[in-house]
N, C-alpha and C. Protein backbone atom coordinates (compact mmCIF):
# COMPACT_ATOMS: atom_id res chain seq x y z
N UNK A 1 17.68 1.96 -7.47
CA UNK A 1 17.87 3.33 -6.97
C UNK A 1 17.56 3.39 -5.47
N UNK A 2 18.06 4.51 -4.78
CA UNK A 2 18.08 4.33 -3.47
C UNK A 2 16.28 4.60 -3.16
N UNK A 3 16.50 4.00 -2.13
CA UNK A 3 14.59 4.12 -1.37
C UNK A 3 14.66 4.93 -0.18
N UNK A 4 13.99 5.93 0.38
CA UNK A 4 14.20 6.10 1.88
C UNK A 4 12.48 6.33 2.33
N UNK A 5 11.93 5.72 3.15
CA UNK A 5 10.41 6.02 3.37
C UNK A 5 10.14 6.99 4.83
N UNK A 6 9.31 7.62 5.31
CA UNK A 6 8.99 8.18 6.24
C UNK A 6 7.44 7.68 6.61
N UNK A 7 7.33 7.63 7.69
CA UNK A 7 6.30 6.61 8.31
C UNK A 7 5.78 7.89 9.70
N UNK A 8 4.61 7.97 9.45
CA UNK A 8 3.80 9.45 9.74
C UNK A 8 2.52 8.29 10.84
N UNK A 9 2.73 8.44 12.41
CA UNK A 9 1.60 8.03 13.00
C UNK A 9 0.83 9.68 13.66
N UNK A 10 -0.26 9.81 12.71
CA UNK A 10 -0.69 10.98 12.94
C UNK A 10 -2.08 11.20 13.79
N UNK A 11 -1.52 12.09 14.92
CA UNK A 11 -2.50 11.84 15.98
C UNK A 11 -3.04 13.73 16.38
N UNK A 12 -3.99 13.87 17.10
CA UNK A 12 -5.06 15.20 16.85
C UNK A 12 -3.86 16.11 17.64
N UNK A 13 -3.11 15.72 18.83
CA UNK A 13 -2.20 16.18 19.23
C UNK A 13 -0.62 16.21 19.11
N UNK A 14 -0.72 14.93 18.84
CA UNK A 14 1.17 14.93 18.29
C UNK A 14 1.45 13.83 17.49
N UNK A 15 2.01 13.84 16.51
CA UNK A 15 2.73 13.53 15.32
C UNK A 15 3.63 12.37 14.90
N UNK A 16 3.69 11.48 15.27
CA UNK A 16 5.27 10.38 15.60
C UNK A 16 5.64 10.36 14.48
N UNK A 17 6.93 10.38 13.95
CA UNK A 17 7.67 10.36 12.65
C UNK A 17 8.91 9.29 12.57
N UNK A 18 8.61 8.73 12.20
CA UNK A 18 9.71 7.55 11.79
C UNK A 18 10.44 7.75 10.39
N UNK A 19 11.68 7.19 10.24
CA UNK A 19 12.24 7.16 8.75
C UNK A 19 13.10 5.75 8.25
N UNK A 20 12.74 5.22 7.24
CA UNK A 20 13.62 3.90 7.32
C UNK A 20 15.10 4.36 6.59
N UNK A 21 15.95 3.11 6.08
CA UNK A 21 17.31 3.41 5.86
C UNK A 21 17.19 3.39 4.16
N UNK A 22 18.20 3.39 4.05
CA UNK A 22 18.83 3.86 2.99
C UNK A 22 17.89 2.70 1.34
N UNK A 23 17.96 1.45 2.49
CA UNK A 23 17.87 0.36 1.95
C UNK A 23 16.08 -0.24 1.87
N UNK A 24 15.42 0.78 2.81
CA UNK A 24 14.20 0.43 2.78
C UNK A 24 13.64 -1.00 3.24
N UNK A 25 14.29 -1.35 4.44
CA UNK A 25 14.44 -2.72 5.36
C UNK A 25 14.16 -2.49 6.54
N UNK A 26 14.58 -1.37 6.94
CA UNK A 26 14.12 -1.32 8.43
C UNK A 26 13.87 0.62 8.95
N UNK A 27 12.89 0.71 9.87
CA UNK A 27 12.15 1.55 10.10
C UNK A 27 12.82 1.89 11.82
N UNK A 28 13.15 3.34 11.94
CA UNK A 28 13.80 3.69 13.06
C UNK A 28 12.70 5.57 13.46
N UNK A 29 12.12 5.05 14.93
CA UNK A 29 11.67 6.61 15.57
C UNK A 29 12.64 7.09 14.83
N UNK A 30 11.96 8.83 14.82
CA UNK A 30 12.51 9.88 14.34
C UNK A 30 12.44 11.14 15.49
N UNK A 31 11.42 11.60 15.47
CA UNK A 31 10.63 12.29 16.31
C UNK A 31 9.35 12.99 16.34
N UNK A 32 8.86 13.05 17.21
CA UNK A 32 7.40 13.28 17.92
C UNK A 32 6.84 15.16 17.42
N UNK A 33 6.05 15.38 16.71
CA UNK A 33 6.14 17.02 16.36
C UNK A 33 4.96 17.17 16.89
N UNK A 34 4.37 18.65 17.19
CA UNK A 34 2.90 18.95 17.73
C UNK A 34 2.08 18.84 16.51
N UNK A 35 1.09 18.84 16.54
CA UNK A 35 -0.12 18.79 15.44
C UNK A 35 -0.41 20.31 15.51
N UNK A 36 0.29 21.21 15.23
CA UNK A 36 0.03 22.41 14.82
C UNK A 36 0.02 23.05 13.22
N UNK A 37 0.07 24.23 12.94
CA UNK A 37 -0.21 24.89 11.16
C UNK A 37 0.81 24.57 10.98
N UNK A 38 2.10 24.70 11.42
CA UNK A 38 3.42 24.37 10.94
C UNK A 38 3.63 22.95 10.46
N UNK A 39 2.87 21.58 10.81
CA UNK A 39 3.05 20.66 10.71
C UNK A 39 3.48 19.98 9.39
N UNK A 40 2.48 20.49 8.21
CA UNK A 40 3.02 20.05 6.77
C UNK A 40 4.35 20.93 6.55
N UNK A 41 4.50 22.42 6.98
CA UNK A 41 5.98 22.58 6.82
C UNK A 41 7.11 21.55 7.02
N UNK A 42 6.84 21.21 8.34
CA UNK A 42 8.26 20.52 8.74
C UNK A 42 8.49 19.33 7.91
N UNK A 43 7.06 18.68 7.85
CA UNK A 43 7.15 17.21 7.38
C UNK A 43 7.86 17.79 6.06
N UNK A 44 7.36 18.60 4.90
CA UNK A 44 8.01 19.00 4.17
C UNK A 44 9.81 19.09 4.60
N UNK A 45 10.48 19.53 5.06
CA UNK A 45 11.68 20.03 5.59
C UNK A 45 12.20 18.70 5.92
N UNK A 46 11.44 17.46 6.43
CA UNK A 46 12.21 16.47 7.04
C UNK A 46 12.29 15.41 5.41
N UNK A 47 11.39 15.40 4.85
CA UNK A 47 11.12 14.73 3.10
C UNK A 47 12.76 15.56 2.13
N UNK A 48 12.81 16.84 2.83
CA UNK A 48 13.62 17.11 1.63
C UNK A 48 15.45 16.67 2.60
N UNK A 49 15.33 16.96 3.65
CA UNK A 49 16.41 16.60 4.63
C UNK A 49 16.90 15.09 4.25
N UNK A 50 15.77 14.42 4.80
CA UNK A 50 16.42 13.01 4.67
C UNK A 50 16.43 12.15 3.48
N UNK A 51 15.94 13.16 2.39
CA UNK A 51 16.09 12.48 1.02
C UNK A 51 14.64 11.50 0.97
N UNK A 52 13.79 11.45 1.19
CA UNK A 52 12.19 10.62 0.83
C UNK A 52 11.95 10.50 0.17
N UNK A 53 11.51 9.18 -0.17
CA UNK A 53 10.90 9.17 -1.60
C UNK A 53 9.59 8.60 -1.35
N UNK A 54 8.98 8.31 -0.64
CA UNK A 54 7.67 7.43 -0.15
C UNK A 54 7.49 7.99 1.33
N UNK A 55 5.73 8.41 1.43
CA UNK A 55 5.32 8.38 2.81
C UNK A 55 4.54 7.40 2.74
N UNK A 56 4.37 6.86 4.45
CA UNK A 56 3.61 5.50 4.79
C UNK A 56 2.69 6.90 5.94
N UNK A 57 1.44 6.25 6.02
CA UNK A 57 0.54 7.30 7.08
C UNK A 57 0.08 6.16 7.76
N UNK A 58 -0.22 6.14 8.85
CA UNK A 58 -0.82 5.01 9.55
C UNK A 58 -2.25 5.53 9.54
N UNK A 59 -3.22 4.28 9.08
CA UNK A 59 -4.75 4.57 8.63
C UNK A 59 -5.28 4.37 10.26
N UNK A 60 -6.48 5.35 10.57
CA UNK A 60 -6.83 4.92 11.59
C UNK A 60 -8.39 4.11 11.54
N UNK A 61 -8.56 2.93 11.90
CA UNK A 61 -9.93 1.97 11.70
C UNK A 61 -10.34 1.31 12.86
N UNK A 62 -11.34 1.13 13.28
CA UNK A 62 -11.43 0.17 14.22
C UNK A 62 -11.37 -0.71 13.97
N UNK A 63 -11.49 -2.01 14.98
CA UNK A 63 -11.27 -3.13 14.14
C UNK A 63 -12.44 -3.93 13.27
N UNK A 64 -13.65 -3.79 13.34
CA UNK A 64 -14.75 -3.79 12.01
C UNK A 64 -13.97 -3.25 10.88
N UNK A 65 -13.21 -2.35 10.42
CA UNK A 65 -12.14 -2.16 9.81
C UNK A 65 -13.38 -0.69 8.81
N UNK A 66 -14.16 -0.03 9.88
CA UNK A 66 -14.40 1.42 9.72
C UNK A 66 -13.44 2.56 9.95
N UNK A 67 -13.90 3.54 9.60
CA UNK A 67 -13.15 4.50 9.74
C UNK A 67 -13.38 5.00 11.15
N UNK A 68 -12.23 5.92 12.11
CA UNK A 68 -12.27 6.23 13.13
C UNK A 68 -12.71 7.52 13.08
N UNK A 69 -13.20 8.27 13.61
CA UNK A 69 -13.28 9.71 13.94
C UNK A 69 -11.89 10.22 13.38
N UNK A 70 -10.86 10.10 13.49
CA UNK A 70 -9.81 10.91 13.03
C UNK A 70 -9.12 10.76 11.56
N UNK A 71 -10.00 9.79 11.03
CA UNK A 71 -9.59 9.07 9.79
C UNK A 71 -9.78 10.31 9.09
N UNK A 72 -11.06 11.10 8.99
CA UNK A 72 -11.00 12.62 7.94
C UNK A 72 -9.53 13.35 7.95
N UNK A 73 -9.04 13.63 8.95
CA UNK A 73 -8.32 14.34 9.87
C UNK A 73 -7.21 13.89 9.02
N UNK A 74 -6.64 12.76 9.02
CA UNK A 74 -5.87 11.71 8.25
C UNK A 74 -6.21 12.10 6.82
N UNK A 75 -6.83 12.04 6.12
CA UNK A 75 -6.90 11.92 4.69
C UNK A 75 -7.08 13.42 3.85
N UNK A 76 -7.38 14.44 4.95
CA UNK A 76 -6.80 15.57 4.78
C UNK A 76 -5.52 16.07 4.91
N UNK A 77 -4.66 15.55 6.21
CA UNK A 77 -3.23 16.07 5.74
C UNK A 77 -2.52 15.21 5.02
N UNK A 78 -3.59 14.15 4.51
CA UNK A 78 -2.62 12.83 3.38
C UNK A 78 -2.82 13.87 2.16
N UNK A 79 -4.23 14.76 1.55
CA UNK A 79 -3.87 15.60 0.63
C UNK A 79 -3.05 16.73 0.90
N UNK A 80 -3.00 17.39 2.03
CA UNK A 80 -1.84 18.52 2.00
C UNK A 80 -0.24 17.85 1.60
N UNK A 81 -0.05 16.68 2.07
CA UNK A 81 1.17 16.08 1.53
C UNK A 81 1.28 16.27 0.17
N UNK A 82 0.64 16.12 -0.87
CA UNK A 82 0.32 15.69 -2.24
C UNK A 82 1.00 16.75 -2.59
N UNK A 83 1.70 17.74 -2.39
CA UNK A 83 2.27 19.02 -3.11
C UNK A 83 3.67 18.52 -3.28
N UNK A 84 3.95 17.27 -2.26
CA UNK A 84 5.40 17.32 -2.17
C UNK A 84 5.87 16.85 -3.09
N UNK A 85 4.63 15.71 -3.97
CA UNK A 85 4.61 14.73 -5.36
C UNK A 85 5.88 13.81 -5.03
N UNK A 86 5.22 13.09 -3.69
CA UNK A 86 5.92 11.51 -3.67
C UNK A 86 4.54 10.81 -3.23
N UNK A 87 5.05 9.64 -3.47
CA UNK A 87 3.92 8.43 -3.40
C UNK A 87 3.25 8.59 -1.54
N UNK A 88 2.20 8.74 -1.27
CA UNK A 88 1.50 8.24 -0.33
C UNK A 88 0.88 6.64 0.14
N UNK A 89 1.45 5.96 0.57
CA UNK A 89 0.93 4.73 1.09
C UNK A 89 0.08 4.54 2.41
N UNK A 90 -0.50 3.67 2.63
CA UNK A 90 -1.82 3.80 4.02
C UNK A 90 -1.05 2.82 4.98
N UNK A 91 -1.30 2.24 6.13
CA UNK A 91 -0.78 0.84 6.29
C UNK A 91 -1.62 1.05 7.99
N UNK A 92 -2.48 -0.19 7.81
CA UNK A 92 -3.28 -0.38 9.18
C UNK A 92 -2.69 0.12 10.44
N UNK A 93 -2.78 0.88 11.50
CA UNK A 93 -2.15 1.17 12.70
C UNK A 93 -2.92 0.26 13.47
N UNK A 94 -3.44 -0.65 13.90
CA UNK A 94 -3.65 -1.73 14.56
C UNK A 94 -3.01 -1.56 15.82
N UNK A 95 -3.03 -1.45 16.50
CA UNK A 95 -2.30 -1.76 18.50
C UNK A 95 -0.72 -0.95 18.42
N UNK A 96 -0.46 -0.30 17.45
CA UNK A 96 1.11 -0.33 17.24
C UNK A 96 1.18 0.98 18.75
N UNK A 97 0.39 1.48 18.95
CA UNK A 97 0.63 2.46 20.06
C UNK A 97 0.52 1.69 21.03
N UNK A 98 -0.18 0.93 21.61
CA UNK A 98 -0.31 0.03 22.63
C UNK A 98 1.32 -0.98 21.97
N UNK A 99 1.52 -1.31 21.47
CA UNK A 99 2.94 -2.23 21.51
C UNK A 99 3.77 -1.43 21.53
N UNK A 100 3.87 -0.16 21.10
CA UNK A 100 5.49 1.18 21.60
C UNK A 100 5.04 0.86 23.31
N UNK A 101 4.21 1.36 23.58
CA UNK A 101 3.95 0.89 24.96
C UNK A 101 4.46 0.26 25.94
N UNK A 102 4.14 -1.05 25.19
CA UNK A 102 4.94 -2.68 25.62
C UNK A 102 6.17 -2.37 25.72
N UNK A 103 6.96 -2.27 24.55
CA UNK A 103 8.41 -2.06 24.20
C UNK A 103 8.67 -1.32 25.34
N UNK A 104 8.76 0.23 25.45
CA UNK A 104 9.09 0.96 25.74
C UNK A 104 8.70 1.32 27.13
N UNK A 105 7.72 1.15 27.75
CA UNK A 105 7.08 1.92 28.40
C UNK A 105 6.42 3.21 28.21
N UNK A 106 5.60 4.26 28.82
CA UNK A 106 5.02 5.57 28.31
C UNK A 106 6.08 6.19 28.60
N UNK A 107 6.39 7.12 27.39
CA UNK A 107 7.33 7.80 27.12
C UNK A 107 6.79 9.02 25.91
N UNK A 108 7.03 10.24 25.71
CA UNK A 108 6.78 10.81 24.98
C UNK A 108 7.34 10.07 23.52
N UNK A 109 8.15 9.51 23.78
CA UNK A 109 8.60 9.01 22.23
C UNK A 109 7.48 8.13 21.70
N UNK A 110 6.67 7.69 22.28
CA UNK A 110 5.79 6.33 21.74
C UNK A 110 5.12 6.19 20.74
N UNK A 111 4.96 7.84 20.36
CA UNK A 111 4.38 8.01 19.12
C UNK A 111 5.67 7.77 17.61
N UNK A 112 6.60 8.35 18.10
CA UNK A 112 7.55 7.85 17.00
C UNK A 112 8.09 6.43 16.93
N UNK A 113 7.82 5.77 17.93
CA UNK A 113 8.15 4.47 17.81
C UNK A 113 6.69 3.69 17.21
N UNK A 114 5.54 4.23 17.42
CA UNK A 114 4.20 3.41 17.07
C UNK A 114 4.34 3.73 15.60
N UNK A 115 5.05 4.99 15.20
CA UNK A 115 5.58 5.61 13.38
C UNK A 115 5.90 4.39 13.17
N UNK A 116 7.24 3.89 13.55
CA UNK A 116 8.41 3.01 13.18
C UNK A 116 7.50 1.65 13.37
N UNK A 117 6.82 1.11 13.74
CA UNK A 117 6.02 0.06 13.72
C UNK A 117 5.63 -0.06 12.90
N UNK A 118 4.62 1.00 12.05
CA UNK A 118 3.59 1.04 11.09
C UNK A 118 4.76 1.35 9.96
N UNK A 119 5.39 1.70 10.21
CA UNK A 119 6.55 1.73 8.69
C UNK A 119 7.15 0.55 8.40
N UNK A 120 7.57 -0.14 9.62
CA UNK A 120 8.02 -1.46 9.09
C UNK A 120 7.09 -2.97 8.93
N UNK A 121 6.34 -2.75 9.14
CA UNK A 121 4.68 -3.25 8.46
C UNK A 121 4.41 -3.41 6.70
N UNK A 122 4.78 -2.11 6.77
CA UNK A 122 5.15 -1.51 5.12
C UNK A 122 6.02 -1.75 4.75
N UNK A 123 7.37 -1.63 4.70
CA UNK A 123 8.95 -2.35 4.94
C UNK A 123 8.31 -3.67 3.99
N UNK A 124 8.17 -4.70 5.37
CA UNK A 124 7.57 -6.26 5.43
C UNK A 124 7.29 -6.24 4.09
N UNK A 125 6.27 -5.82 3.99
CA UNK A 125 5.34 -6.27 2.83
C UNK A 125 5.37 -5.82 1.36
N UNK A 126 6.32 -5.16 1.62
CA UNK A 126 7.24 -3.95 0.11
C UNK A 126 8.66 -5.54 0.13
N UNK A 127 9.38 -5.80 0.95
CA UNK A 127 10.26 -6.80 1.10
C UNK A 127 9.58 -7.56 -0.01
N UNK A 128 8.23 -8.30 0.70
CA UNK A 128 7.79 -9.57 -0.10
C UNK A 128 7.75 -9.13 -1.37
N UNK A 129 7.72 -8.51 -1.68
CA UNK A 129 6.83 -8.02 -3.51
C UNK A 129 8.23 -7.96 -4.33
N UNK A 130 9.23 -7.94 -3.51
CA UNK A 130 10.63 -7.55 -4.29
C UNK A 130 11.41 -9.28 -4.77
């Protein structure tokens, strides 16, 4: 059956949203939303738009592999998701903002491309298991 995942790098100010294909192989920016009340709306609106069946959230840890200050922050709008009743997955955000970076240069997009990093991380490792 078809797969489509959305890959959520969620930050105190803005949002990066990635979505992979059809095929669940590869992970493409989407776009960058504010961290405002509206925020689980849209994500809602973009889950039913692009057909989702899986969110990926990028976990935030240092590298002792604790939780960050924003990790609450994180695992609260990982339960406001839970209404939408699709699978939630975690997947380390490790440097992926510092490598949109690299790639790209600073760009407002960097957050949807640091999404698309941490989604195809998940991708990877969903690949192997198949």
């Amino acid at each position: 059956q078809r797969m489509k995942a959305l890959g959520i790098d969620y930050g105190t100010k803005r949002v990066g949203i990635a979505v992979s294909d059809d095929t669940f192989s590869l992970a493409f920016p989407k776009i960058v939303l504010e961290n405002s009340a509206s925020l689980i709306r849209q994500v809602g609106e973009l889950i039913k738009t692009e057909g989702i069946t899986h969110i990926v959230i990028g976990e935030s840890r240092n590298l002792k592999g604790d939780d960050n200050p924003v990790m609450e922050r994180i695992e609260n709008f990982s339960n406001d998701l839970k209404q939408y009743n699709i699978p939630i997955h975690f997947e380390q955000e490790f440097f992926t903002s510092v490598e949109a970076r690299k790639i790209q240069g600073d760009t407002e997009f960097n957050d949807a491309s640091a999404a698309a990093l941490i989604l195809q991380r998940f991708l990877d490792k969903e690949k192997g298991k198949r």
